[in-house]
Protein backbone atom coordinates (compact mmCIF):
# COMPACT_ATOMS: atom_id res chain seq x y z
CA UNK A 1 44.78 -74.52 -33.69
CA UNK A 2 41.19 -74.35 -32.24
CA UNK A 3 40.63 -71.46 -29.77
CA UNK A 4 39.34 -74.00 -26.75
CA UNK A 5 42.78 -75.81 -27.25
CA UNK A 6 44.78 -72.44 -26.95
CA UNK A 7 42.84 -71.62 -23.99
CA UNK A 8 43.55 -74.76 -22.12
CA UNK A 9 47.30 -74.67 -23.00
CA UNK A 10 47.33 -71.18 -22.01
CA UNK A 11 45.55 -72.62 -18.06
CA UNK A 12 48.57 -75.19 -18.19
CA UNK A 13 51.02 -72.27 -18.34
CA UNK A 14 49.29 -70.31 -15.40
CA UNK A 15 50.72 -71.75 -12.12
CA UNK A 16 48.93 -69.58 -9.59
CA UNK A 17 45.76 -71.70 -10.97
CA UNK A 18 47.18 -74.79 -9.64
CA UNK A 19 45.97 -74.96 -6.08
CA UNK A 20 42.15 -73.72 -7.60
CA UNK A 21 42.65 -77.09 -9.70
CA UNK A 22 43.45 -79.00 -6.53
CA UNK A 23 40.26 -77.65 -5.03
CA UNK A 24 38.63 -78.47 -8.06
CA UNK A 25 39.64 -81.63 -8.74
CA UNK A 26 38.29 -82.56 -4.84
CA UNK A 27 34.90 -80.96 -5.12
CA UNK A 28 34.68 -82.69 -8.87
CA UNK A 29 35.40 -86.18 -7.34
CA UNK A 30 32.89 -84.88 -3.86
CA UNK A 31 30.69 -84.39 -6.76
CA UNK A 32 30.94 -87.32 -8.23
CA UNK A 33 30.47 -89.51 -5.48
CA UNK A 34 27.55 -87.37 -4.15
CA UNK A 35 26.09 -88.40 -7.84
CA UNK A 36 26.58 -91.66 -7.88
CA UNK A 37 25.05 -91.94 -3.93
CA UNK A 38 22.34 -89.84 -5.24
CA UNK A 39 22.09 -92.17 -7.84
CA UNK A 40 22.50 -95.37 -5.80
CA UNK A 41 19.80 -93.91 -3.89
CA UNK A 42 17.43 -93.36 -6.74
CA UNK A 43 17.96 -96.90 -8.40
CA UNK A 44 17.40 -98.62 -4.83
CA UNK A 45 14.24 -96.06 -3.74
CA UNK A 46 13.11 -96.98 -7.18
CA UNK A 47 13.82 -100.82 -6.78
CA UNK A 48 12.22 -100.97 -3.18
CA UNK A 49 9.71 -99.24 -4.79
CA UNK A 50 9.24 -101.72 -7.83
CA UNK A 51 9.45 -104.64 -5.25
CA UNK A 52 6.94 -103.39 -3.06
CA UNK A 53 4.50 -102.72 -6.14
CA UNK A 54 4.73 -106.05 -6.46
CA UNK A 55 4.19 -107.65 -3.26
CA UNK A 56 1.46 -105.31 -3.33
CA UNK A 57 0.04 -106.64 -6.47
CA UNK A 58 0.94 -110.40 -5.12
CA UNK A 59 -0.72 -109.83 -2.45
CA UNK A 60 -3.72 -108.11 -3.79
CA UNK A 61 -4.21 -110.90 -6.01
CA UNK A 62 -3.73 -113.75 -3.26
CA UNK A 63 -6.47 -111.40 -1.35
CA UNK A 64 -8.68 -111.63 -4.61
CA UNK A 65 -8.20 -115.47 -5.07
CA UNK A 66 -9.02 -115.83 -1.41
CA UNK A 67 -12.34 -113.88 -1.70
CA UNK A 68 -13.14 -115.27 -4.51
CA UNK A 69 -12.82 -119.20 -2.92
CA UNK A 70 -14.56 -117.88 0.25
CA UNK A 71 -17.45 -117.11 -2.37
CA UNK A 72 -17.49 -120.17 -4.20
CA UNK A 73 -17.54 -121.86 -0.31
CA UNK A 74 -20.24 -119.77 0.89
CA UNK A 75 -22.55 -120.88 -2.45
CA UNK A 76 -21.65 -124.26 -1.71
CA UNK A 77 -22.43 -124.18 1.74
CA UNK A 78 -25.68 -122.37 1.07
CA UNK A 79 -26.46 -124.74 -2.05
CA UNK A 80 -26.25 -127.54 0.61
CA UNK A 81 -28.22 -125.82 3.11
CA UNK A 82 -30.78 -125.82 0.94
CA UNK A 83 -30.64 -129.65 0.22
CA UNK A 84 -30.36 -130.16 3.85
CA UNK A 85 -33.60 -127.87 4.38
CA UNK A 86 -35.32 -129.86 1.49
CA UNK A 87 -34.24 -133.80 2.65
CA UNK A 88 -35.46 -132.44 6.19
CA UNK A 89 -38.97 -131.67 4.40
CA UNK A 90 -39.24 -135.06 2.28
CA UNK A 91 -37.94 -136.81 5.78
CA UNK A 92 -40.80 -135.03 8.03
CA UNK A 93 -43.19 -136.09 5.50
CA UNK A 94 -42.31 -139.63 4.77
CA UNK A 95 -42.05 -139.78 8.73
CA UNK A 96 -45.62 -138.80 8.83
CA UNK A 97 -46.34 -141.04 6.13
CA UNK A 98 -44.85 -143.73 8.09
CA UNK A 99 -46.58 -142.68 11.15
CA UNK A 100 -49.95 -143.17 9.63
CA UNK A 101 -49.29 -146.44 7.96
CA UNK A 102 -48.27 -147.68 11.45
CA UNK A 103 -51.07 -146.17 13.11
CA UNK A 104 -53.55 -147.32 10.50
CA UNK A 105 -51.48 -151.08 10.39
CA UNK A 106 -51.96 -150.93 14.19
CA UNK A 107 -55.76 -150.34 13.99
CA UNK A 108 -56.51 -153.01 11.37
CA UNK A 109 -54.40 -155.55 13.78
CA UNK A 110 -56.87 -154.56 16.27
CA UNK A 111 -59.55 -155.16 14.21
CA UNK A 112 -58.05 -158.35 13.15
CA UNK A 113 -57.76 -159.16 16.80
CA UNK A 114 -61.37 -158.43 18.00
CA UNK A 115 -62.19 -160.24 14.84
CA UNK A 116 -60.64 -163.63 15.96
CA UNK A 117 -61.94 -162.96 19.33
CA UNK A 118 -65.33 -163.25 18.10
CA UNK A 119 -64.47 -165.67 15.79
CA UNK A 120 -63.29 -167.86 18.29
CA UNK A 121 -66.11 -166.90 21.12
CA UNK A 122 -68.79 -167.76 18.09
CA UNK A 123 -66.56 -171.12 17.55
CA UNK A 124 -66.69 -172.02 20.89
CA UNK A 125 -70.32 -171.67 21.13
CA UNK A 126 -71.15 -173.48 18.37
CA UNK A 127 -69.31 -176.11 19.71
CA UNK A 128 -71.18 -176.09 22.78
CA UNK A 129 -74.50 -175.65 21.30
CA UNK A 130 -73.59 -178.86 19.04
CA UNK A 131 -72.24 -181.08 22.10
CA UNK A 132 -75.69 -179.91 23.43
CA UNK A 133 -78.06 -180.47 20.23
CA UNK A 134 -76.22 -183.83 20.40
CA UNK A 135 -77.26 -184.45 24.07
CA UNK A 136 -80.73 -183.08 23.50
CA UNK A 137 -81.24 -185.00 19.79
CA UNK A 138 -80.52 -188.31 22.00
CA UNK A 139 -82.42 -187.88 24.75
CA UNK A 140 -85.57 -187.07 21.83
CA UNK A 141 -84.62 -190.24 20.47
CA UNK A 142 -84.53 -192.15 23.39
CA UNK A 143 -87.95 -190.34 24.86
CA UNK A 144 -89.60 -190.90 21.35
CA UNK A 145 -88.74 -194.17 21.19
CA UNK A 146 -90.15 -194.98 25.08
CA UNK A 147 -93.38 -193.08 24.05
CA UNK A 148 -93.58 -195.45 21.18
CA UNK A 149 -93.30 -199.00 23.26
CA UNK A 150 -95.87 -197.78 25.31
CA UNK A 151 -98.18 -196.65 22.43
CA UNK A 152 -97.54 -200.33 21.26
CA UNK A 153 -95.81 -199.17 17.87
CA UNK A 154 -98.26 -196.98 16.64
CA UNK A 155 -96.71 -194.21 14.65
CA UNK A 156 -98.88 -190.76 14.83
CA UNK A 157 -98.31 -189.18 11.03
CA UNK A 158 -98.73 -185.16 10.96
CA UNK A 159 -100.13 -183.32 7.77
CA UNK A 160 -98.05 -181.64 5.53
CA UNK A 161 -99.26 -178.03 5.18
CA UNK A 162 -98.40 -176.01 1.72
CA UNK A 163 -97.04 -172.63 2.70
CA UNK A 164 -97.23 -170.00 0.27
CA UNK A 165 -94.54 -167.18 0.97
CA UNK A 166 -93.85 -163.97 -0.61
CA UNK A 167 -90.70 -162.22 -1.19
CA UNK A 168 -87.72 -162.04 1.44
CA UNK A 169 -88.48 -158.03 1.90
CA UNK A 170 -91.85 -158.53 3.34
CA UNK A 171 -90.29 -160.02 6.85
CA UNK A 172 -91.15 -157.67 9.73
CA UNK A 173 -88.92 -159.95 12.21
CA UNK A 174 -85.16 -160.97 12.44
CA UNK A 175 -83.00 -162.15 9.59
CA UNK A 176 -79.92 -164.05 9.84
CA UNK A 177 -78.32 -167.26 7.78
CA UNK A 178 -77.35 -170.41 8.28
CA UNK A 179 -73.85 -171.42 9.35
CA UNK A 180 -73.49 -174.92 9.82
CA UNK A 181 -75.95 -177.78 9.10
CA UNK A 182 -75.77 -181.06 11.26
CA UNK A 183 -77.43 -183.35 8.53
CA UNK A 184 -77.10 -186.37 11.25
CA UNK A 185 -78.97 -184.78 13.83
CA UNK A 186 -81.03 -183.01 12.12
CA UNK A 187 -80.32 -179.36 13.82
CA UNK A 188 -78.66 -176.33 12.29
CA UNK A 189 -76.90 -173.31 13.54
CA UNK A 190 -77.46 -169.81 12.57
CA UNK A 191 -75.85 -166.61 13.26
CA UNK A 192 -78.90 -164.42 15.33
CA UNK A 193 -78.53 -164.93 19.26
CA UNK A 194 -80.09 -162.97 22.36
CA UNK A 195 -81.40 -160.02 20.95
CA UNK A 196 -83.55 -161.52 18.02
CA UNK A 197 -84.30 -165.23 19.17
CA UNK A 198 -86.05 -167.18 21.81
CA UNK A 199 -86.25 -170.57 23.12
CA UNK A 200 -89.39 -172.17 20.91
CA UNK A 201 -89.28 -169.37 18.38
CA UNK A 202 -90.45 -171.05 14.63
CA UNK A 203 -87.87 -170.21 11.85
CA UNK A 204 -88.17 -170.47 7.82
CA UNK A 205 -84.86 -171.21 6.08
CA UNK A 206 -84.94 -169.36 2.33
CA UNK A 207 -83.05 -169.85 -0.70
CA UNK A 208 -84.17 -167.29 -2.50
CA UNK A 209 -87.56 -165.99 -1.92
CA UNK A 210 -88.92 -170.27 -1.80
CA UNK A 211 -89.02 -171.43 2.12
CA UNK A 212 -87.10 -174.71 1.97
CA UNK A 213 -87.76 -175.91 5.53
CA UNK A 214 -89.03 -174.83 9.32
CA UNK A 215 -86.99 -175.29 12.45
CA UNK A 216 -87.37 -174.50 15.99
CA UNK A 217 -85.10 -172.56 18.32
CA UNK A 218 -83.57 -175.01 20.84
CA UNK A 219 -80.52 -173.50 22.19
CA UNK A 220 -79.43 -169.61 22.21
CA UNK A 221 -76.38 -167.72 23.25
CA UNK A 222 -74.90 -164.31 22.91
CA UNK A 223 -74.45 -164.26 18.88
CA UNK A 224 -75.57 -167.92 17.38
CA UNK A 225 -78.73 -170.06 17.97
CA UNK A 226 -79.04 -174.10 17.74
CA UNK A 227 -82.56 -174.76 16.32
CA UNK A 228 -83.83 -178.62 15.51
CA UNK A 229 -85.00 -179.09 11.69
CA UNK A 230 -88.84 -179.77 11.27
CA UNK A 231 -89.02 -182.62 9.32
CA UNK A 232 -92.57 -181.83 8.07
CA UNK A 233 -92.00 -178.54 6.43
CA UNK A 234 -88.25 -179.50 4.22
CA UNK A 235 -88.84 -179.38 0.94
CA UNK A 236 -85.12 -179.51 0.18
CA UNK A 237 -81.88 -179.54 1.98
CA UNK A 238 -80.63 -176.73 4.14
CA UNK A 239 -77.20 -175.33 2.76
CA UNK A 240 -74.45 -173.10 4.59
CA UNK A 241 -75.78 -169.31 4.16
CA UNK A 242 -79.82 -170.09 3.68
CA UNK A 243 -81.53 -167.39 4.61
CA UNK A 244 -83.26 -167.20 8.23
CA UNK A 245 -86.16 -165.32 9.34
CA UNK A 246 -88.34 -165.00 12.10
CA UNK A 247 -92.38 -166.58 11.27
């Protein structure tokens, strides 16, 4: 038999050991339950402790995703302040643009409209100067025709003269064209008035640098002139924008 077997048959034969192996027998099981709390203790320490590593790391990484979506926000937002800032900058300047074109479209309808102001004022007296060449031609007629019946018919024939004229440049007087021609009564209008004409002043109609006729200032007023057609000095027909000068 093995020695460690003796030895425990020979503690089975000892019975003053018996109460020591009640006492034993308690503190073993004391022991044993102090263990396995200890133990209980170190598995749930060591769970709470596993759990809260990985709240920890949940919540780290929730912290991580939320930084990282409050970046990509904040480059959005700034990426759009920037457009904002930039549309702002195209806006001011097509708002100036637009600014200008109004101002400038606002100027040339000004112009327009002092244009057909004039236009009309120079219409008007054109009008009037023709209602009044009209008037005057008759009343030439009528006196011409009085002065003949009491010369008995006789007809008083002037003498051409041949005029010999140089180039347009030479003039030292007033300048102007012709804007209407009144073939019926024998007057045209021309655009010089006030400032360059007077009643009785002698004017040669160009075309070119050849004098095609001679008329005589009847009627002025602020910007056009009526002037009867000499008869004796037309060597052609007057047209619309014949030149006009001053003799």
């Amino acid at each position: 038999m093995k020695p460690w077997l003796k030895a425990k048959e020979w503690l089975k034969g000892q019975q003053w050991l018996n109460p020591m192996k009640g006492w034993l027998k308690k503190k073993q099981t004391w022991a044993v339950v102090g263990f396995v709390v200890l133990a209980l203790c170190a598995v749930g320490f060591a769970f709470a402790r596993q759990i809260e590593h990985r709240k920890r790391l949940e919540s780290e990484q929730k912290l991580s995703q939320t930084i990282q979506a409050k970046q990509l926000i904040e480059a959005k937002l700034s990426a759009e302040e920037r457009r904002s800032q930039k549309l702002a900058e195209v806006l001011e300047v097509k708002t100036k643009e637009v600014d200008q074109v109004v101002r400038r479209l606002e100027a040339e309808a000004n112009a327009v409209e002092l244009l057909q102001g004039r236009l009309a004022a120079t219409e008007s007296q054109v009008s009037q100067l023709q209602a009044e060449l009209v008037l005057s031609a008759r009343g030439r007629d009528e006196l011409a025709q009085r002065m003949q019946a009491q010369a008995g018919g006789g007809q008083t024939e002037l003498e051409k003269i041949k005029v010999v004229v140089g180039p347009l440049d030479g003039f030292g007087g007033a300048s102007g064209k012709i804007l209407q021609v009144n073939p019926e009564w024998q007057f045209v209008v021309i655009n010089l008035g006030w400032q360059a004409l007077n009643i009785g002043d002698v004017l040669g109609i160009y075309r070119g640098d050849q004098l095609v006729a001679k008329v005589k200032v009847e009627r002025i007023q602020e910007q056009v002139a009526a002037a009867s057609i000499l008869p004796e000095y037309r060597t052609a027909e007057i047209a619309v924008n014949d030149r006009v000068a001053v003799l």
